[in-house]
Protein backbone atom coordinates (compact mmCIF):
# COMPACT_ATOMS: atom_id res chain seq x y z
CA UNK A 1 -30.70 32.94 -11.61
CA UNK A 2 -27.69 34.16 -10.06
CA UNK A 3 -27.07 31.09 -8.07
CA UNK A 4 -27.44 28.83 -11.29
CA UNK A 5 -24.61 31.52 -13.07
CA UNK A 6 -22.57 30.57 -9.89
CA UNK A 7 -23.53 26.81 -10.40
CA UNK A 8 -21.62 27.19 -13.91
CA UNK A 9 -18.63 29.30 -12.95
CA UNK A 10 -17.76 26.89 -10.48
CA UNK A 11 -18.46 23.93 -12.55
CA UNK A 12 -16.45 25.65 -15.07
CA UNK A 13 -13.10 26.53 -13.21
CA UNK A 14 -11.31 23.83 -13.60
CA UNK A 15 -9.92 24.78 -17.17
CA UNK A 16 -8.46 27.87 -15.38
CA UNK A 17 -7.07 26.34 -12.29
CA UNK A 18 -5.27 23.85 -15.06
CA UNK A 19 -3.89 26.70 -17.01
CA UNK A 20 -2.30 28.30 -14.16
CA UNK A 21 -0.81 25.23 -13.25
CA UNK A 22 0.96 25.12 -16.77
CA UNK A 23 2.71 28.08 -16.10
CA UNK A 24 3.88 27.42 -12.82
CA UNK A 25 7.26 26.45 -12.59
CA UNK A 26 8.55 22.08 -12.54
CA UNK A 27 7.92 21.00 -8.79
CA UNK A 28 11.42 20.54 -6.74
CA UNK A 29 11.59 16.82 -6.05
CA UNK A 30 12.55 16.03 -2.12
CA UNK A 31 14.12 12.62 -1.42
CA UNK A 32 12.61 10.31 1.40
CA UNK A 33 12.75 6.25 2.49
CA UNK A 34 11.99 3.48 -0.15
CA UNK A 35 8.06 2.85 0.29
CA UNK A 36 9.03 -0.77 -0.44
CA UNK A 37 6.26 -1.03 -3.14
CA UNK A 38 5.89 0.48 -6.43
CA UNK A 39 3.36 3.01 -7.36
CA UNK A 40 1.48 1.77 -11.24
CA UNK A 41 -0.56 3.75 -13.77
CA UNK A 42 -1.54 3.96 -17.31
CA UNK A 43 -1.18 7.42 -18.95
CA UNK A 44 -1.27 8.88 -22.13
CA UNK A 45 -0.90 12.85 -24.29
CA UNK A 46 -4.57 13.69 -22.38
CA UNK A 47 -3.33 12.78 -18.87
CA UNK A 48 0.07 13.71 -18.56
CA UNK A 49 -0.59 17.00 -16.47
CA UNK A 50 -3.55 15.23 -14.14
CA UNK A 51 -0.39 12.40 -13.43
CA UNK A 52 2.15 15.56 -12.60
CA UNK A 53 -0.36 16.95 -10.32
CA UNK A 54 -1.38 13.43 -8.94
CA UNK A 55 2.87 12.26 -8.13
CA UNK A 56 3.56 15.65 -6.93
CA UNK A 57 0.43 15.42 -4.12
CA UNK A 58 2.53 12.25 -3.38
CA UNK A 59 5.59 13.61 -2.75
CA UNK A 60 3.87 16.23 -0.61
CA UNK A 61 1.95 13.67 1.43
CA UNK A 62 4.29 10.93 2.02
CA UNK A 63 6.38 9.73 4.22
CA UNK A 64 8.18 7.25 1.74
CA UNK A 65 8.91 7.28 -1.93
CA UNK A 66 7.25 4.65 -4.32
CA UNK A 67 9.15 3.50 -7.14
CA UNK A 68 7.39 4.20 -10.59
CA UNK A 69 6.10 2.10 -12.97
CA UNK A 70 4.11 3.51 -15.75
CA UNK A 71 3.11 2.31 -19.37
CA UNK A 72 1.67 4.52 -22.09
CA UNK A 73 -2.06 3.90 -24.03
CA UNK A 74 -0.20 3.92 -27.29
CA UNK A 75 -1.15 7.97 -27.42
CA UNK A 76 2.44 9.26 -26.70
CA UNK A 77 5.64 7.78 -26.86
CA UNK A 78 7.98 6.44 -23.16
CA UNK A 79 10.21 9.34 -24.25
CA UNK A 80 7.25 11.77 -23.62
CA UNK A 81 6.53 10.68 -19.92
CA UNK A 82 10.21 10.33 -19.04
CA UNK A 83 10.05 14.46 -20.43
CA UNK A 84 6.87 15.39 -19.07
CA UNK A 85 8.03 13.62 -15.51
CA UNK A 86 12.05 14.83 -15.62
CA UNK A 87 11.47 16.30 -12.34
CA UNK A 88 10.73 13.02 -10.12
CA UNK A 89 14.01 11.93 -9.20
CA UNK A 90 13.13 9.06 -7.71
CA UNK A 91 13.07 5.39 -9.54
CA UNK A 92 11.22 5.32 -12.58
CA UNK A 93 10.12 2.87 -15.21
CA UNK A 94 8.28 3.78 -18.26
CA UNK A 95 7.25 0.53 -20.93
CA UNK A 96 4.57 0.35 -23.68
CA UNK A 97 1.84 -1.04 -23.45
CA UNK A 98 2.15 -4.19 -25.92
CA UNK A 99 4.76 -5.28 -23.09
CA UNK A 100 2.37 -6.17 -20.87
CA UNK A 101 0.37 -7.72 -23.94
CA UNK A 102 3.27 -9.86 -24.69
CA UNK A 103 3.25 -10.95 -20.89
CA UNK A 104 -0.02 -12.05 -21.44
CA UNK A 105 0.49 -13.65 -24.74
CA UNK A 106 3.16 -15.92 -22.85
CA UNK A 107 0.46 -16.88 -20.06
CA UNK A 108 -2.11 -18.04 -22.88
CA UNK A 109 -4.21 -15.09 -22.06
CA UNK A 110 -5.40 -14.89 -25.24
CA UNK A 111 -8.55 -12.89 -24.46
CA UNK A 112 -6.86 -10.42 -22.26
CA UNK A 113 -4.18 -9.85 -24.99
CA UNK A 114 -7.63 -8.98 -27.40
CA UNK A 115 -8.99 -6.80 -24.64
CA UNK A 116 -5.79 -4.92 -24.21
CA UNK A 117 -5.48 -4.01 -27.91
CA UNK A 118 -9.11 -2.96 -28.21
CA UNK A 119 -9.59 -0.95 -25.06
CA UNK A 120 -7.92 1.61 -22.62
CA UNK A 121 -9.38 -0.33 -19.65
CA UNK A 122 -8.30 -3.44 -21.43
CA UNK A 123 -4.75 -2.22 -21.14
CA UNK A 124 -4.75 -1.45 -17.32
CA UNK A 125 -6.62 -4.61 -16.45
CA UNK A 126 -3.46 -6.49 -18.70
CA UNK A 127 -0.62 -4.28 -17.02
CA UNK A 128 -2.03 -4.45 -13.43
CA UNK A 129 -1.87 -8.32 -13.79
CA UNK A 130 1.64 -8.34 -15.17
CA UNK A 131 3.29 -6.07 -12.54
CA UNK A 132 1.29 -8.07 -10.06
CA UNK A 133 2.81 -11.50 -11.23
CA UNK A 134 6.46 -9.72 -10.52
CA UNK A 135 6.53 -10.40 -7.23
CA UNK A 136 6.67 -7.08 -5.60
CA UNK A 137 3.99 -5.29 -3.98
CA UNK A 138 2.45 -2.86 -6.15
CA UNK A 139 -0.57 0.26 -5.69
CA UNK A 140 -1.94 1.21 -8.63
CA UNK A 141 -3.62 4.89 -8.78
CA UNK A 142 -4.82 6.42 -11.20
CA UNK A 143 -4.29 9.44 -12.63
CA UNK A 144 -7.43 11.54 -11.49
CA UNK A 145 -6.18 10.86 -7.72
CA UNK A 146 -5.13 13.63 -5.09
CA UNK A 147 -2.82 12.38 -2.13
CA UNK A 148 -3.53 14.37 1.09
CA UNK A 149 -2.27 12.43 3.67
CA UNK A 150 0.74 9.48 4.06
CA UNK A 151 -0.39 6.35 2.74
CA UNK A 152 0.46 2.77 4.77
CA UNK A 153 0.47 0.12 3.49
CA UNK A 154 -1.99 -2.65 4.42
CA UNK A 155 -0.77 -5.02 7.07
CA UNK A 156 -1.57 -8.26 4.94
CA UNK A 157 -0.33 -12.12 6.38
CA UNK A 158 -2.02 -13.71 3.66
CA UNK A 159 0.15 -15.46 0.48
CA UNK A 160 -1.64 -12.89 -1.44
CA UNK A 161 -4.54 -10.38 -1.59
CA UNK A 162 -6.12 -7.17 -2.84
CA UNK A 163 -7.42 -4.09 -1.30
CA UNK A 164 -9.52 -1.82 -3.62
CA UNK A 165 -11.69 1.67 -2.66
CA UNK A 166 -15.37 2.28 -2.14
CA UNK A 167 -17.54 3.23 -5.18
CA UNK A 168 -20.72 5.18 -4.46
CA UNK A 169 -22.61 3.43 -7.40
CA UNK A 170 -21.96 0.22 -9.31
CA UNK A 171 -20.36 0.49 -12.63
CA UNK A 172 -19.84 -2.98 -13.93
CA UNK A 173 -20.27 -5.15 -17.48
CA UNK A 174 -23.07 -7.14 -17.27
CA UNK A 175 -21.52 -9.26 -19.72
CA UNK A 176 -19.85 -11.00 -16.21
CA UNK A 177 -22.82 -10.99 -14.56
CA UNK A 178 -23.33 -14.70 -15.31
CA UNK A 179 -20.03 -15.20 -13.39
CA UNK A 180 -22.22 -13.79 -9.99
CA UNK A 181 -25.60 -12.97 -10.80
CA UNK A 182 -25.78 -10.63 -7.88
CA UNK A 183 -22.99 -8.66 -8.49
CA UNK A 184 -24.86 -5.51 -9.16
CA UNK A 185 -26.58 -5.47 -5.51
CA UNK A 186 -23.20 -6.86 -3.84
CA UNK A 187 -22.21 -3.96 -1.58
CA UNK A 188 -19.33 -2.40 -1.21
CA UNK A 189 -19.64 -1.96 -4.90
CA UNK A 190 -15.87 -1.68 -5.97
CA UNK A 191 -13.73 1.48 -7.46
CA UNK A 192 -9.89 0.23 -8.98
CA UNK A 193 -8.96 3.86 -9.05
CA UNK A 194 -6.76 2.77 -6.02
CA UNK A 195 -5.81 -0.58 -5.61
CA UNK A 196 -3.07 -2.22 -3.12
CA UNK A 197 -1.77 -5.91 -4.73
CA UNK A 198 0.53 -8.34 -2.26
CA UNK A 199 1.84 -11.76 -2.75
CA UNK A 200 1.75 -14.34 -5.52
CA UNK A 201 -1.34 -13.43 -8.05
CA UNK A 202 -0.86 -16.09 -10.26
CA UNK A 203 -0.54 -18.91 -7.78
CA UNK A 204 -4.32 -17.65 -6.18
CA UNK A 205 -7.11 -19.82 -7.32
CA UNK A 206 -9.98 -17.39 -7.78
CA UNK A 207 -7.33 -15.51 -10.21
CA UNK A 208 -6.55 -18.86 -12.13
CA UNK A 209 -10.58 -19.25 -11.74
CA UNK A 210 -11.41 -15.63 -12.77
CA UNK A 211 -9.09 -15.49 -15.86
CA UNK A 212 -10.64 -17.36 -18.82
CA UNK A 213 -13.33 -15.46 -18.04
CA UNK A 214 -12.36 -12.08 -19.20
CA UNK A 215 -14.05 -11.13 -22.34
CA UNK A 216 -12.27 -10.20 -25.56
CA UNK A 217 -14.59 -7.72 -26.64
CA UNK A 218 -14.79 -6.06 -23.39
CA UNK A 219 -16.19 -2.22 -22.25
CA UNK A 220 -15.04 0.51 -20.43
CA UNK A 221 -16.61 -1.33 -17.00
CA UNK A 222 -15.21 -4.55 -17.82
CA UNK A 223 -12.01 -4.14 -16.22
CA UNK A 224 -13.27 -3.16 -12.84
CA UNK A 225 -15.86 -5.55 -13.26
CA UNK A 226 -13.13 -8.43 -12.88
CA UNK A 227 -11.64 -7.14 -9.88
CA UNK A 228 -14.86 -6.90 -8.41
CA UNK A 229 -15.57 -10.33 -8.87
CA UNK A 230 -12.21 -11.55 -7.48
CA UNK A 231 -12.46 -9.14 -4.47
CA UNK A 232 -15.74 -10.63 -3.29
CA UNK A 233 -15.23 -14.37 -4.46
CA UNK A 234 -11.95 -14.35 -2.04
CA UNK A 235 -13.78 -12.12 0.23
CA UNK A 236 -10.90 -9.23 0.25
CA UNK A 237 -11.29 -6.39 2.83
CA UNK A 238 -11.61 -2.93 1.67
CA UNK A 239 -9.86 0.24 1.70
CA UNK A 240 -11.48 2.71 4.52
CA UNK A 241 -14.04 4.35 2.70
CA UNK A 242 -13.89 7.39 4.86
CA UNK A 243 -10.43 7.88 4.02
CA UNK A 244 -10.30 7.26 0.68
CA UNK A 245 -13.06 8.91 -0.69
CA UNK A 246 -15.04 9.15 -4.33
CA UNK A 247 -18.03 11.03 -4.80
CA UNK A 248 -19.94 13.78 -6.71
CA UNK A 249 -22.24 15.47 -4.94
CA UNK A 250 -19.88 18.74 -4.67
CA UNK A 251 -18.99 19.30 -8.24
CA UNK A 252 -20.45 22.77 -8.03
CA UNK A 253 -18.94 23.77 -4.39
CA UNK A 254 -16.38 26.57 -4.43
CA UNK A 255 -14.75 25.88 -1.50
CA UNK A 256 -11.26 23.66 -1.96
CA UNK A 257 -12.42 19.94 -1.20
CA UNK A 258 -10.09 18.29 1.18
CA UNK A 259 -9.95 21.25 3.71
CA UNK A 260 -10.47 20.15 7.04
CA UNK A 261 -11.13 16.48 5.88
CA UNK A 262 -9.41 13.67 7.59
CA UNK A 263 -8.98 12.00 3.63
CA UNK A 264 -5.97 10.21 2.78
CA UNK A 265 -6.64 10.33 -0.72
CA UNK A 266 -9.90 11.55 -3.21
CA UNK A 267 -10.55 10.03 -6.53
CA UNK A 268 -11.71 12.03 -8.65
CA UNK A 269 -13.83 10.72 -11.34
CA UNK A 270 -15.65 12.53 -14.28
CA UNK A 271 -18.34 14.96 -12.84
CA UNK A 272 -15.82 16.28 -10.18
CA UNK A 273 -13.29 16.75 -12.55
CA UNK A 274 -13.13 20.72 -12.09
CA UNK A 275 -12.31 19.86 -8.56
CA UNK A 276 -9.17 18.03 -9.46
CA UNK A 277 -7.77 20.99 -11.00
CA UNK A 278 -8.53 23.52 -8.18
CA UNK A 279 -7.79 21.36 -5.37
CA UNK A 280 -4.69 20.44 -7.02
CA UNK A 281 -3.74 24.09 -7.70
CA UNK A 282 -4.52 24.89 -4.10
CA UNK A 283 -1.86 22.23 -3.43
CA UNK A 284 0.68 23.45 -5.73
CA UNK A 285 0.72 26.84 -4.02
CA UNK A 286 0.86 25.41 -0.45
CA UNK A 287 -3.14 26.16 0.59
């Protein structure tokens, strides 16, 4: 009995260790070199604080400062993440979300374009591909990420490719499982909580391939799904799964996660949610 009361404490921290870290004072940015690639996200009014927490473990980590590019879900306005963010005084970019639509619009995407207006997942699947077609290098992370160590870049010689993290389980659509049948029992299975993007996306041929067949109508796995599917048609290389790490299996530890871990980075995803907020608290005050 008491162990399952300090099952639920645990599992139920994370609430506090967020509310502390509302009071606690705007970090102090600290300038370093260009990273030479921009850091992407999608955020909205629920994620703002997990983002703070997420850029400022950035700033603490790294060598090298990203420039930011971030679009909104259509939940708060550019004017809220420019206030919510006022203390990163490095580059940033904040655009809605139907600009990426629009992008996509212009390609002929027209089932992307439905996919971003109907789902969240829809939108960071549309806005990863437009920044991607910029030109520049670009690492998308989302918001539920902690940054304990500096992050490299790849050293990529190909005109283009993508590096994505490990999952532990496979969360796909099966609505693309026509596309590759055995895309369920294809390991690595893929997590686009982290993903590294170089060279010329739209002039790839498993993209041009891979495009018509994103559906309009698409689900909260359809997204990563895609990228799945492109990462093991071209045969991409993965991110070191030891060092950038998702998994569960802790979410009723006490102890602060990435202590005495050789991690550059932990997503992390629903169940270890409570973690984010302590481990991220733990960073905050320099533990």
């Amino acid at each position: 009995m008491l162990q399952k009361f300090k099952n639920s404490i645990a599992f139920r921290s994370g609430p506090w260790a967020h509310s502390i870290l509302n009071i606690l004072p705007d970090p102090v940015y600290t300038h370093a070199p260009d990273a030479g690639f921009n850091l992407i996200t999608v955020t909205g009014k629920a994620f703002l604080d997990m983002l703070g927490e997420c850029l400022f473990s950035v700033m603490k980590a790294w060598d090298t400062r990203p420039g930011l590019v971030i679009t909104t879900d259509g939940s708060c306005s550019t004017d809220d993440v420019y206030n919510a963010l006022k203390w990163w005084k490095g580059p940033l970019e904040v655009i809605s979300w139907e600009t990426s639509r629009d992008w996509a619009r212009l390609q002929g995407l027209h089932n992307l374009v439905d996919y971003c207006e109907k789902r969240p997942l829809g939108k960071k699947l549309c806005f990863t591909l437009h920044q991607a077609s910029l030109g520049k290098p670009i690492l998308w992370c989302d918001a539920d990420v902690l940054w304990f160590k500096h992050f490299s870049p790849p050293a990529i010689n190909d005109s283009f490719q993508v590096r994505t993290t490990v999952d532990f389980q496979p969360c796909y659509d099966p609505a693309l499982y026509p596309i590759m049948p055995d895309l369920e029992i294809t390991k690595p299975w893929v997590n686009t909580g982290i993903m590294y993007w170089i060279g010329n996306m739209m002039g790839n041929q498993h993209v041009q391939d891979l495009l018509p067949g994103i559906p309009s109508d698409g689900n909260h796995f359809t997204e990563q799904t895609w990228i799945a599917l492109l990462m093991h048609r071209a045969g991409f290389p993965f991110l070191e799964q030891q060092l950038y790490v998702c998994f569960t299996h802790d979410q009723r530890d006490w102890h602060i996660s990435y202590r005495n871990q050789e991690w550059i980075c932990r997503h992390y995803v629903g169940p270890v949610r409570n973690l984010f907020w302590r481990d991220a608290l733990a960073l905050r005050l320099g533990i």
